[in-house]
N, C-alpha and C. Protein backbone atom coordinates (compact mmCIF):
# COMPACT_ATOMS: atom_id res chain seq x y z
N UNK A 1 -57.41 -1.86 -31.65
CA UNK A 1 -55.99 -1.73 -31.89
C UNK A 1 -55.73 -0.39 -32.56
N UNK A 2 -55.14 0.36 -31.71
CA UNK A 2 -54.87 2.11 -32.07
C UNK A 2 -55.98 2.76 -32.92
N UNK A 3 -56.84 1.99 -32.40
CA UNK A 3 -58.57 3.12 -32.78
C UNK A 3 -58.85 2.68 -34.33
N UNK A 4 -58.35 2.08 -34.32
CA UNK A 4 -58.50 1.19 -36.24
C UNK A 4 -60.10 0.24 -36.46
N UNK A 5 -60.69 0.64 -37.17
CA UNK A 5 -61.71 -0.37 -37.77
C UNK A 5 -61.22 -1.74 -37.63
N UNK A 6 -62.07 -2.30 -37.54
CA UNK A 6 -62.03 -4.07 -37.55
C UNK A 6 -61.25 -4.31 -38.83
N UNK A 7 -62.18 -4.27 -39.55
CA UNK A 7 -61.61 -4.31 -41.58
C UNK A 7 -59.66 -3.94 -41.26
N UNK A 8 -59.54 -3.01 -40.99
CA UNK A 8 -58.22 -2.05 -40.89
C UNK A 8 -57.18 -3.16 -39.84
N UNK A 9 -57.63 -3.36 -38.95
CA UNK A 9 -56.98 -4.30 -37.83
C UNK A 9 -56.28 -5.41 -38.68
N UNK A 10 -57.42 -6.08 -38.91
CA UNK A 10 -57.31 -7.24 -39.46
C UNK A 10 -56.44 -7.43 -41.07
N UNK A 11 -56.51 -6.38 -41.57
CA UNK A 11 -55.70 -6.27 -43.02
C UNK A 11 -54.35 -6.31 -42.23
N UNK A 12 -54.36 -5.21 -41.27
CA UNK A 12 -52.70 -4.71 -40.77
C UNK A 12 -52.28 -6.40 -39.85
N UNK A 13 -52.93 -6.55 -39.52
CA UNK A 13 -52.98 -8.29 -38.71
C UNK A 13 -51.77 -9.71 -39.75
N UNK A 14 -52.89 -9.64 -41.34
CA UNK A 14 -52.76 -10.31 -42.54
C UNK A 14 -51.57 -10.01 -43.12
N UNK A 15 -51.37 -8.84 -42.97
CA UNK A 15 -49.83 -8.54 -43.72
C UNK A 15 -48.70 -8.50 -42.92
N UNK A 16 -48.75 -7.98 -41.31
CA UNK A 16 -47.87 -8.56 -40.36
C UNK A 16 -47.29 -9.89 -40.59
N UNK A 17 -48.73 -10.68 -40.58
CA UNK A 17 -48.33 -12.29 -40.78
C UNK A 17 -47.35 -12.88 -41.55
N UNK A 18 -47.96 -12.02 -42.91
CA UNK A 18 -47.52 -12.34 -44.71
C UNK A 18 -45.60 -12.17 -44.75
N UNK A 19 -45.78 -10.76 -43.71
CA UNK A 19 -44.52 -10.21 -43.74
C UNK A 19 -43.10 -11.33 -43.24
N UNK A 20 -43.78 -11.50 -42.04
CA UNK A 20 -43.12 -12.90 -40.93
C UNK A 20 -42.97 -13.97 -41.29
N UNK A 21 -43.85 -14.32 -41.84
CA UNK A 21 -43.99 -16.18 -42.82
C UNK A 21 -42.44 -15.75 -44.23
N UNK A 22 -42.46 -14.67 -44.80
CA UNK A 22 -41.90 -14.56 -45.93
C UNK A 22 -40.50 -14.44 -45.19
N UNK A 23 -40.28 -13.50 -43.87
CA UNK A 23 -38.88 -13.42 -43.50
C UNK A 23 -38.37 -14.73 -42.85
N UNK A 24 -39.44 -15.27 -42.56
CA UNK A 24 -39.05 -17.12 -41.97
C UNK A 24 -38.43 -18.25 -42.93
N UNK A 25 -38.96 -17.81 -44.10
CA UNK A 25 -38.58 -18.38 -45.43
C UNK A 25 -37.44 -18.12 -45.83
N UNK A 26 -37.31 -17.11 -46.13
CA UNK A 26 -35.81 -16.57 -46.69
C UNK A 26 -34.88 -17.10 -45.42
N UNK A 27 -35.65 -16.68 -44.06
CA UNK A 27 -34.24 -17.17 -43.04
C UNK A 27 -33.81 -18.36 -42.70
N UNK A 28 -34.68 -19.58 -42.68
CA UNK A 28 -34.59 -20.60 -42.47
C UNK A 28 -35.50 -21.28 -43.51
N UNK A 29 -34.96 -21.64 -44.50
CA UNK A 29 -36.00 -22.66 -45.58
C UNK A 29 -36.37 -23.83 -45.43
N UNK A 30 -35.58 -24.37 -44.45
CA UNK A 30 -36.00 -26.02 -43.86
C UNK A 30 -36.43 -25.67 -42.74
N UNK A 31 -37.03 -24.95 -42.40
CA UNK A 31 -38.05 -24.61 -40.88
C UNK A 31 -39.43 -26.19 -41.19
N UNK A 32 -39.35 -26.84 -40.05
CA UNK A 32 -40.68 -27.39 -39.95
C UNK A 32 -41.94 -26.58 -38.92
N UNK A 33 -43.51 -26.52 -39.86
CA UNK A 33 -44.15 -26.10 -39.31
C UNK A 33 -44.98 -27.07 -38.59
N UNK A 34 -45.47 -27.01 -37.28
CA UNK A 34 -46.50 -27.52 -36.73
C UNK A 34 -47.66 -26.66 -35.76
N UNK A 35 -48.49 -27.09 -36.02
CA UNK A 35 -49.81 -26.08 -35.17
C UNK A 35 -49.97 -26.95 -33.99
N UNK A 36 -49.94 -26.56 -32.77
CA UNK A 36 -50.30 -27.18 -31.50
C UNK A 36 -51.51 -27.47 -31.40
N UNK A 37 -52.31 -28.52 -30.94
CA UNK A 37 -53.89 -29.07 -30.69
C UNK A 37 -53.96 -29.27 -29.72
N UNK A 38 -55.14 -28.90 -29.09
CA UNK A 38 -55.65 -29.44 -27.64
C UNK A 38 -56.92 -29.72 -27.84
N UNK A 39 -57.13 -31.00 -27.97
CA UNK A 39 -58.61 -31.37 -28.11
C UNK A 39 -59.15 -30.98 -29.71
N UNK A 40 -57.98 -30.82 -30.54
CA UNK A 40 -58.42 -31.10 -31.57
C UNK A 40 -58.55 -29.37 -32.21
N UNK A 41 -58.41 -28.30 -30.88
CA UNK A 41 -58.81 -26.59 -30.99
C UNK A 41 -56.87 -26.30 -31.48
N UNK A 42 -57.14 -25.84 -32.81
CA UNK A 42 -55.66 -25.09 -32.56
C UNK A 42 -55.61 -24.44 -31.53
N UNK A 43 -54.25 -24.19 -30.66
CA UNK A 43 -54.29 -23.28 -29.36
C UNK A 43 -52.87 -22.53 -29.86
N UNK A 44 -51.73 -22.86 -30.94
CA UNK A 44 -50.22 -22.35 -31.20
C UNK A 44 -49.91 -23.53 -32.24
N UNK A 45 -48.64 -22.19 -32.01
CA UNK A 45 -47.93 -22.96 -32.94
C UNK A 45 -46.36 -23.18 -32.74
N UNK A 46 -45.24 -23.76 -33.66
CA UNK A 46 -44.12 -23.96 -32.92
C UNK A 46 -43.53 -24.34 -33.97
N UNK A 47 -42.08 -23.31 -34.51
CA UNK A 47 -41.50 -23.34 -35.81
C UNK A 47 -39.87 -23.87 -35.45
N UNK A 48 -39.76 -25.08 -36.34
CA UNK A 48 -38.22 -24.78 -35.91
C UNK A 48 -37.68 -25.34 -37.33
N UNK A 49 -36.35 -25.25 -36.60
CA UNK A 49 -35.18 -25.13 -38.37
C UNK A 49 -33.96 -26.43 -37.82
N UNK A 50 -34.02 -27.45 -38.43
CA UNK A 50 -32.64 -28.17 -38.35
C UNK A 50 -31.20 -28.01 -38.61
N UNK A 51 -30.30 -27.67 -38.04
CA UNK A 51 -29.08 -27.52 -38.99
C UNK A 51 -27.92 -28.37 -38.77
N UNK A 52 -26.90 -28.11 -38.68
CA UNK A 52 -25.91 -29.64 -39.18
C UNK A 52 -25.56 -29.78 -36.98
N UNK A 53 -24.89 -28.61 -36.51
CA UNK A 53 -25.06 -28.38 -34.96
C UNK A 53 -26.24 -28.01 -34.52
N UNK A 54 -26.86 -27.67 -34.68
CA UNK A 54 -27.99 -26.72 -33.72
C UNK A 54 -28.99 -26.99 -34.25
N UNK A 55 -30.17 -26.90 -33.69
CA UNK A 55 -32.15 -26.67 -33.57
C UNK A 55 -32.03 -25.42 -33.34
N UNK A 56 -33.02 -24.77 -34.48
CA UNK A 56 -32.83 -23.35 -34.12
C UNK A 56 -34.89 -23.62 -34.06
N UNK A 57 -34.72 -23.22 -32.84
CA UNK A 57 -36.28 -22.61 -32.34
C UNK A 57 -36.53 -21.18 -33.20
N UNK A 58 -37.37 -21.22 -33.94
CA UNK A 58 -37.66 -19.98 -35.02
C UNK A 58 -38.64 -19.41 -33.97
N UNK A 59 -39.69 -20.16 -34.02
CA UNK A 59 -40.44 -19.29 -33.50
C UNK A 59 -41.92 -20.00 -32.59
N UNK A 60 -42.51 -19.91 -31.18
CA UNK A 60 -43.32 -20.80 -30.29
C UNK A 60 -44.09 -19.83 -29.87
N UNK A 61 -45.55 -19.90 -29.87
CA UNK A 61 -46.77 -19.11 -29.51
C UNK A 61 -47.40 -19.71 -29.21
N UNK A 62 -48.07 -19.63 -28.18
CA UNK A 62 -49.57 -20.20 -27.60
C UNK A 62 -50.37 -18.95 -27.57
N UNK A 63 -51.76 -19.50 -27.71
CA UNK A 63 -52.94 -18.49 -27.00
C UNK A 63 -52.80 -18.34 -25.80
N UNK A 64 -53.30 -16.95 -25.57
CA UNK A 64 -52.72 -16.37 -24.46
C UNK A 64 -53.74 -17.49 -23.07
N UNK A 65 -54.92 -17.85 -24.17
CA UNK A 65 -55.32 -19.02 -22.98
C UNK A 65 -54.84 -20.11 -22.44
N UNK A 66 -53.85 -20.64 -23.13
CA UNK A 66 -52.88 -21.14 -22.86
C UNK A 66 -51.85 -21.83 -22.23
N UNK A 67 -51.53 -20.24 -22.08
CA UNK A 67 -50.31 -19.90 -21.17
C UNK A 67 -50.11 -20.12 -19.83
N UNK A 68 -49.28 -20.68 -19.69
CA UNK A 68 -48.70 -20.63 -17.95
C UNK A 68 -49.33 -22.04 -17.70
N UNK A 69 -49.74 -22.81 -18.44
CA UNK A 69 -50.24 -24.20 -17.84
C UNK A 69 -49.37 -25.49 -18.56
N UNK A 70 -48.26 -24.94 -18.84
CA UNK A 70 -47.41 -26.42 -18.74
C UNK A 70 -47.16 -26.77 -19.95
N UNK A 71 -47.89 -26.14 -20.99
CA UNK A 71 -47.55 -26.85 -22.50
C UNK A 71 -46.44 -26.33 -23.01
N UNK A 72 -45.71 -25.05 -23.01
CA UNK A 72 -44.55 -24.57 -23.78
C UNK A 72 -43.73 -25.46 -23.21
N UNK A 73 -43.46 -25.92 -21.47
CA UNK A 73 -42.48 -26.13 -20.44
C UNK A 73 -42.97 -28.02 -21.59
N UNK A 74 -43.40 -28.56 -21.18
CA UNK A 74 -43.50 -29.47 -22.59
C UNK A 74 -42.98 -29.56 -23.86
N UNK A 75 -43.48 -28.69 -24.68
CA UNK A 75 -42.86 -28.74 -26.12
C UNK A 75 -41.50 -28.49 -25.79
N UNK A 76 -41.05 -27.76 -24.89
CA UNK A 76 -39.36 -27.18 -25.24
C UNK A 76 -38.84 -28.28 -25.15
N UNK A 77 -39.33 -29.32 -22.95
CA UNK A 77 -38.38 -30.70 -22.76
C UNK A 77 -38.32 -31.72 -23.92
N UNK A 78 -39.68 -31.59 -24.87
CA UNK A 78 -39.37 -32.55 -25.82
C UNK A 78 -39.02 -32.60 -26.93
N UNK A 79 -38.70 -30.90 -27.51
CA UNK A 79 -37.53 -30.29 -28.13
C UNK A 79 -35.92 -30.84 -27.71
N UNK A 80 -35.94 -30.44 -26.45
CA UNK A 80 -34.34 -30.47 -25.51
C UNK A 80 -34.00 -32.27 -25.97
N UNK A 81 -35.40 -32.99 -25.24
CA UNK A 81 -34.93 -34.84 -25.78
C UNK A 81 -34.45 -34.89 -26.91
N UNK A 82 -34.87 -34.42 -28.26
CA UNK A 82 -35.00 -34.98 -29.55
C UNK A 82 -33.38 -34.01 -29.62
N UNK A 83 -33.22 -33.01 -28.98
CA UNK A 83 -32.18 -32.55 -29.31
C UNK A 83 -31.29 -33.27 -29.06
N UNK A 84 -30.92 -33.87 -27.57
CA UNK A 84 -30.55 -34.38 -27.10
C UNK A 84 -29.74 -35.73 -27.64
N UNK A 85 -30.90 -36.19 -28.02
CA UNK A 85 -30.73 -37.34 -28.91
C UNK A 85 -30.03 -37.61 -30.20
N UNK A 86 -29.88 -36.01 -30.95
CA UNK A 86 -28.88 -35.96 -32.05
C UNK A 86 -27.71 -35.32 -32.10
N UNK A 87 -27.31 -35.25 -30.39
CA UNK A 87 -26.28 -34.13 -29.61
C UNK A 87 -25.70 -33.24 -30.73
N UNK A 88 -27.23 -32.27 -30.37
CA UNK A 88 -27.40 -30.85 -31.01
C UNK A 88 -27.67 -29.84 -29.79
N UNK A 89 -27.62 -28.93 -30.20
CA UNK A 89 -27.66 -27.82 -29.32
C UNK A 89 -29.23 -27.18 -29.80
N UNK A 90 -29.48 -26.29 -29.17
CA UNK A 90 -30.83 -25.55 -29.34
C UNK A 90 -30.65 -23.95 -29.12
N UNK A 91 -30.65 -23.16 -30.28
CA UNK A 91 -30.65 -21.65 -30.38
C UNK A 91 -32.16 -21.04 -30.51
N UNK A 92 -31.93 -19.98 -29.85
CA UNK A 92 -33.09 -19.07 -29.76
C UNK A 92 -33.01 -17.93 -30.27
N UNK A 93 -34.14 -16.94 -30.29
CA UNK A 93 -33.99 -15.22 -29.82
C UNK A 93 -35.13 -14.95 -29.24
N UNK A 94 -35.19 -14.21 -28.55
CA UNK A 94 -35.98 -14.05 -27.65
C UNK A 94 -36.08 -12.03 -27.70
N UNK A 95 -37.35 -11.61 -27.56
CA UNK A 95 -37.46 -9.89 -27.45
C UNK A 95 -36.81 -9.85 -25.82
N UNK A 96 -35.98 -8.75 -25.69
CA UNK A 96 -35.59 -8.52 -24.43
C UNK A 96 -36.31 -8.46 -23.16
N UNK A 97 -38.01 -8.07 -23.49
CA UNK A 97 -39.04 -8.11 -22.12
C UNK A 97 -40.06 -9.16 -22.14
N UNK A 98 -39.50 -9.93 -23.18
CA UNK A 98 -40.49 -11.15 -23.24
C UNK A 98 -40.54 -12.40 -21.82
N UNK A 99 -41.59 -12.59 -21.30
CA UNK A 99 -41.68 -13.56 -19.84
C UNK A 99 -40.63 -14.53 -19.88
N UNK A 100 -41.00 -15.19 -21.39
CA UNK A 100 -40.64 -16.47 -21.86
C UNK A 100 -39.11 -16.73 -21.56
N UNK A 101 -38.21 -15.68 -21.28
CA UNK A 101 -37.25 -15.64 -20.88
C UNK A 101 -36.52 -16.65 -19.43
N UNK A 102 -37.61 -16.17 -18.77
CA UNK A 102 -38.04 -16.91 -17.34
C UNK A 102 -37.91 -18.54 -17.53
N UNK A 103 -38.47 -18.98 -18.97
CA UNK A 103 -39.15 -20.64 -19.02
C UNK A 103 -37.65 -20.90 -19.56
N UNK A 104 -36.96 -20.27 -20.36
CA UNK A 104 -35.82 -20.71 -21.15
C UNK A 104 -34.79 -21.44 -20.04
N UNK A 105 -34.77 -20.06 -19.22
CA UNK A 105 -33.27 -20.03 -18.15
C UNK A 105 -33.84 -20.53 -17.30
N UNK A 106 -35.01 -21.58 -17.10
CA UNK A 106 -35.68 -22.69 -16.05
C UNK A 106 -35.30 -23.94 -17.02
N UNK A 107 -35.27 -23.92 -17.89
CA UNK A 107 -35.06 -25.08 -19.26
C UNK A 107 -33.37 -25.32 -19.05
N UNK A 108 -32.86 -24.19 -18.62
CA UNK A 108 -31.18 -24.27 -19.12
C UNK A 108 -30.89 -23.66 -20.10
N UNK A 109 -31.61 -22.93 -20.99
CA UNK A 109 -31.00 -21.88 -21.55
C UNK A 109 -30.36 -21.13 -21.50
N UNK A 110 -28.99 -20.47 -22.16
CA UNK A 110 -28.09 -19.18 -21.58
C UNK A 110 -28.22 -18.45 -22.55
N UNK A 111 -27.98 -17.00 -22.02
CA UNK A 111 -27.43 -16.02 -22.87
C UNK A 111 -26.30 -16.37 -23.46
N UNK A 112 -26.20 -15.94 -24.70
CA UNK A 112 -24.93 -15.90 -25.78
C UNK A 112 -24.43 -14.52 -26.26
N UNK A 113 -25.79 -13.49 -26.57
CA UNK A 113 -25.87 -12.59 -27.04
C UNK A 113 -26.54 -11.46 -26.65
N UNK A 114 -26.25 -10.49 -26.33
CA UNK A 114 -27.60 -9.52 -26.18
C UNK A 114 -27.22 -8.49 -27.30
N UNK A 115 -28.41 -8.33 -28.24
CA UNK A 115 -28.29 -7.00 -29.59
C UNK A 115 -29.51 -6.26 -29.50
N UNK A 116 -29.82 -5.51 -29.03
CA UNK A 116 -31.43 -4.83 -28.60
C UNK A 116 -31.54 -4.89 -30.15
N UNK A 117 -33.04 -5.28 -30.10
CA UNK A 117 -34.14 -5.58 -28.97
C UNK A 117 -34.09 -7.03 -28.51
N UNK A 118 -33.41 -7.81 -28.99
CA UNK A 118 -33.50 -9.79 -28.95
C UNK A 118 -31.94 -10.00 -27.82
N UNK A 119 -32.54 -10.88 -27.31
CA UNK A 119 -31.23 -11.67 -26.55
C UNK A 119 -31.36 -12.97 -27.27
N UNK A 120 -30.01 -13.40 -27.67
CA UNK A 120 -29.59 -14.52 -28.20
C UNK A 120 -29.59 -15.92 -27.12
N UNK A 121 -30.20 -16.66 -27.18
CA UNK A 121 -30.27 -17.92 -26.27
C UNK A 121 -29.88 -19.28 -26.19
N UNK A 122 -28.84 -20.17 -26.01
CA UNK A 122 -28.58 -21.58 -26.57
C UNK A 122 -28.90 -22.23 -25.10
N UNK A 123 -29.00 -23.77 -25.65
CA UNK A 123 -29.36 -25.10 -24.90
C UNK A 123 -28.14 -25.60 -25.33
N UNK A 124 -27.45 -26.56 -24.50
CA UNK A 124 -26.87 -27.41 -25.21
C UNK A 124 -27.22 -28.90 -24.25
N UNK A 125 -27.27 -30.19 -24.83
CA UNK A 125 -27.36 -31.23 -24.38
C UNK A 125 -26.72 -31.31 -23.07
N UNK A 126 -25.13 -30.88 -22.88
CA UNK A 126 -24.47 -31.02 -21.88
C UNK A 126 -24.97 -30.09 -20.79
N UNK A 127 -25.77 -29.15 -21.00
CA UNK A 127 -26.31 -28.07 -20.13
C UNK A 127 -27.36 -28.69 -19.13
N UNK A 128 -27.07 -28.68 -17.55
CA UNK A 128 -28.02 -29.05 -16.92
C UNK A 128 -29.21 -27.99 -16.36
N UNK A 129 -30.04 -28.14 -16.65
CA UNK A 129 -31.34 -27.31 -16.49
C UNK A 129 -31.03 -26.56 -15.15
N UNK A 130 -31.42 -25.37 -14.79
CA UNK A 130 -31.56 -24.46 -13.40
C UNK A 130 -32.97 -25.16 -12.69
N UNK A 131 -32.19 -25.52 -11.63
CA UNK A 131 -33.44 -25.74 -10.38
C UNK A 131 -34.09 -24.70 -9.87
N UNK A 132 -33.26 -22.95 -10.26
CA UNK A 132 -34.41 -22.16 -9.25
C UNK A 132 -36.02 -21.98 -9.65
């Protein structure tokens, strides 16, 4: 990572983290955390925040091993149910070249917002998912 020592990586890695966990805090203080398991291997994780309208999706990562096999398209539908169920809506942000974009607006997600670098994203219960 930009020609950096291991030691160096990994400090700049630790405080990235430190940095993100602390701005998650201040931004959402009732965020629940959960670590994703597969077979018991952490593989992600998946942060969200309750509020009186809305589920705000903070923040969803898998290992990049992961990916593309069905588990995000999972956690979100059973995000969307539970949302569903307390007819709440579901907010996002999303980086503007991020894939994940693709899984949202397959979920039924819309744009609300675009503020470079993040596009703003909501679900709402009444929203029927895109078939393309």
């Amino acid at each position: 990572m930009f020609g950096w020592a291991e030691e160096q990586a990994e400090s700049f890695m630790s405080m990235q983290f430190e940095l993100q966990r602390q701005s998650y805090k201040l931004q959402y203080p009732e965020a629940v955390y959960h670590i994703i398991l597969n077979q018991g291997e952490k593989i992600g994780r998946i942060i969200t925040a309750e509020r009186e309208q809305t589920i705000i999706l903070v923040d969803i990562s898998l290992l990049s091993a992961y990916r593309s096999r069905g588990i995000g398209t999972h956690l979100l539908t059973s995000l969307q149910q539970h949302a569903g169920q307390l007819g709440k809506a579901i907010g996002l942000h999303v980086i503007f070249n991020n894939p994940a974009q693709r899984l949202y607006r397959r979920l039924g997600f819309a744009v609300v917002e675009e503020k470079f670098p993040y596009i703003a994203m909501e679900w709402s219960p009444s929203d029927p998912p895109c078939t393309i």
